[in-house]
Structures are given as C-alpha cells and as structure tokens.
Protein backbone atom coordinates (compact mmCIF):
# COMPACT_ATOMS: atom_id res chain seq x y z
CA UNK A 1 0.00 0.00 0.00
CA UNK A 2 2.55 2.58 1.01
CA UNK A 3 4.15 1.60 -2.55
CA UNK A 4 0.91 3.09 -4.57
CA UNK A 5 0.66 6.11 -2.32
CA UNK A 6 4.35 7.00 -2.82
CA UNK A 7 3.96 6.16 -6.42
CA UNK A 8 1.21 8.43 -6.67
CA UNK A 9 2.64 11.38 -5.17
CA UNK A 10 5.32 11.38 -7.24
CA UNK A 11 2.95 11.35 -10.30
CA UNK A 12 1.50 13.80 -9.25
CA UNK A 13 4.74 15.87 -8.49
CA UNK A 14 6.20 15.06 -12.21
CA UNK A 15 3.01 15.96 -13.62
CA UNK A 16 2.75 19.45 -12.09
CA UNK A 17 6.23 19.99 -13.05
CA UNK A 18 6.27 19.02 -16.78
CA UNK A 19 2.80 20.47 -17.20
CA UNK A 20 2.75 23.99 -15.29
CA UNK A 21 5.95 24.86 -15.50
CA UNK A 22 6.61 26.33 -11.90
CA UNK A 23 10.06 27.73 -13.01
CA UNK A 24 8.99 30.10 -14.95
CA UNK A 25 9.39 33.41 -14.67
CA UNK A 26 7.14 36.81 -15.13
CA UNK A 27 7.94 40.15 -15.45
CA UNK A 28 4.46 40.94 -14.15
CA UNK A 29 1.04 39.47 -14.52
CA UNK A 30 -2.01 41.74 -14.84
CA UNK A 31 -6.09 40.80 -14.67
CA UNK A 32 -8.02 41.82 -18.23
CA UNK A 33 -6.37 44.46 -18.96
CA UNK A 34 -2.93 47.35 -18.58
CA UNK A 35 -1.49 50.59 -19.70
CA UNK A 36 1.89 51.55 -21.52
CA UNK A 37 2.69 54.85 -20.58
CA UNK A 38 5.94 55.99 -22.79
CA UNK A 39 7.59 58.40 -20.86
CA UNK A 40 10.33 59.96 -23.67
CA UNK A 41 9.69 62.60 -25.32
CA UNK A 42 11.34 64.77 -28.17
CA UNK A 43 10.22 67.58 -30.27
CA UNK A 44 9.78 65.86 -33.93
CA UNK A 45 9.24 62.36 -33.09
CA UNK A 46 5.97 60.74 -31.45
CA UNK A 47 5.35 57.03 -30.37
CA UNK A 48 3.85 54.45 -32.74
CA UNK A 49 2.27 51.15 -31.15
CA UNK A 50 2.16 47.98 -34.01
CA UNK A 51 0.01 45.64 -32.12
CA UNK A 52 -1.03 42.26 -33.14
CA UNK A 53 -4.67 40.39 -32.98
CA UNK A 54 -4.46 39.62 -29.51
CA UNK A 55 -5.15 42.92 -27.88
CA UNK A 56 -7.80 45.43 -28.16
CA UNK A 57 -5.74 48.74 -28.37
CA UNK A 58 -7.27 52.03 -26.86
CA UNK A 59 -5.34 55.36 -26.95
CA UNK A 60 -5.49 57.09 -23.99
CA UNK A 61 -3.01 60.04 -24.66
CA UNK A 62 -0.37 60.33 -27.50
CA UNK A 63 1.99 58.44 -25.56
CA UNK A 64 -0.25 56.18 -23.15
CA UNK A 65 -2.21 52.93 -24.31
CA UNK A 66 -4.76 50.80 -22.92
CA UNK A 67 -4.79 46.99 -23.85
CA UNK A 68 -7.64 45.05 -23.24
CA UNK A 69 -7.83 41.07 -23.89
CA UNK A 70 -10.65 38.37 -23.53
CA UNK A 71 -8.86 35.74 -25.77
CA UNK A 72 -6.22 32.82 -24.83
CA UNK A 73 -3.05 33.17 -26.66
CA UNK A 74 0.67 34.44 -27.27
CA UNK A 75 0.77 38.51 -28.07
CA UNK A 76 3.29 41.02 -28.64
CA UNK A 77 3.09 44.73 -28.87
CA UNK A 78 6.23 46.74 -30.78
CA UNK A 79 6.67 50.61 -29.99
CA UNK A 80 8.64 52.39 -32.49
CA UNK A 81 10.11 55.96 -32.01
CA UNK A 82 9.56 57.64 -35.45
CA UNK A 83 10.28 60.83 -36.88
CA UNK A 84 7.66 62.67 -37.84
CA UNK A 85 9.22 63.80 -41.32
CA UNK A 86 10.47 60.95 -42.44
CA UNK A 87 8.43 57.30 -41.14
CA UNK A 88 11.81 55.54 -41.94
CA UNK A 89 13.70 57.17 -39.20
CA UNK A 90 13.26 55.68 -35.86
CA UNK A 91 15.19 56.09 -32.97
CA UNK A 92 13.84 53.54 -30.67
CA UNK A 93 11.94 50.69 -30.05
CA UNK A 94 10.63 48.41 -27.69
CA UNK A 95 9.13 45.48 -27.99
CA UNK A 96 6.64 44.01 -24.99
CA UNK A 97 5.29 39.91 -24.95
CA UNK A 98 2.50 38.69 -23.78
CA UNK A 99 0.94 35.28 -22.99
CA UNK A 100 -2.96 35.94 -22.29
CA UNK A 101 -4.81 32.93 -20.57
CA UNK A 102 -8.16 32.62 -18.68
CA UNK A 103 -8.17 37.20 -18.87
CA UNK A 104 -4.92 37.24 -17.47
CA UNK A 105 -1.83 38.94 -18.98
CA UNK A 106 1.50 37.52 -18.39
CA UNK A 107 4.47 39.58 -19.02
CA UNK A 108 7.10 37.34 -20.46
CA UNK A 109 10.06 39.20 -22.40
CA UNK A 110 10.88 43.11 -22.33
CA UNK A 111 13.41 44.24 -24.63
CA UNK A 112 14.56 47.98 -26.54
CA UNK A 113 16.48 48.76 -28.63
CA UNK A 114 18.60 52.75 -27.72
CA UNK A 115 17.31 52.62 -24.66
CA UNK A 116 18.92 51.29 -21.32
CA UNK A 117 15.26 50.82 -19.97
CA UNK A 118 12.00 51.39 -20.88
CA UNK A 119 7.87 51.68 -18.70
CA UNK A 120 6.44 48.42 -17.41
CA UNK A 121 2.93 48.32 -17.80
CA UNK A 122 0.55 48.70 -14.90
C-alpha cells in the first residue's frame, strides 16, 4: 500500500512539473487588462504602437495605451520611435510579450532597442 501512495505522489509531483511549469518566470502578470505609458519625449518624433490580434488597443493620450484582452493566446506589442518627417527614421523601439490565458496577462520578455530601460505596464 505505502508503494501506490508514494507512487502516486510522485505522479502527481512530475506531472505538475512538466505540465505547469513552476520555473517560470514573469515580469508581471495583470487581470483583463494594462497601460503603456511611454515616458520619452522629443520635439519631432511621437510614439507608434504595431500591435497584433491579440489585444484590443485604446489610446489614452499620444503616448499612453490601454490593452484590453478576452482571448487565450501568445501577443506582442512593438513601440517604435519615429520621426515625424520621415516614417523611416526611428530612434527607438521596444518590444513588450504577452501570454494571455483565462483574462490574465503575463508579461514574459521586455526588450529595446537605444534605450537602457524602458515603462512596465501597470
């Protein structure tokens, strides 16, 4: 008998390992929904989000966003720092992604390019 019930703990154990992953790491997790606020500005450039299917984008301000979710999936949202003469000329960007599951936003990889750091969402 104790041979099945230490036999089934350990299935259990493996199984929550393999399948949830408890190693893994978040740079934050928010409920339905968060805002990017961009916090550089210059005079001739302005903030441009590209965001993917995932979110539901609503701008707040020209450099504050509000992303709203309701489906399961992978996202990523790219900010580019453009000039506003020429749309080829950017000076910076940062690129946010996302795993979305059961309206909860998990902040998985932060990276920018120019910049030494860059807003977390709240």
């Amino acid at each position: 008998m104790r041979f099945y019930i230490i036999f089934g703990i350990t299935f259990l154990i493996c199984g929550y390992l393999i399948f949830f992953d408890p190693f893994a790491k978040y740079l934050g997790i928010y409920k339905n929904d968060m805002i990017i606020e961009q916090v550089i500005y210059e005079d001739g450039y302005h903030w441009e989000c590209n965001n993917n299917t995932i979110f539901d984008m609503n701008k707040l301000s020209d450099n504050k966003w509000q992303f709203e979710t309701d489906k399961n999936g992978n996202g990523s949202l790219v900010f580019n720092f453009v000039n506003d003469n020429d749309p080829k000329d950017i000076k910076y960007v940062i690129n946010y992604e996302f795993k979305v599951f059961l309206n909860q936003i998990f902040w998985t990889v932060g990276e920018a390019t120019g910049l030494y750091n860059f807003p977390d969402p709240y």
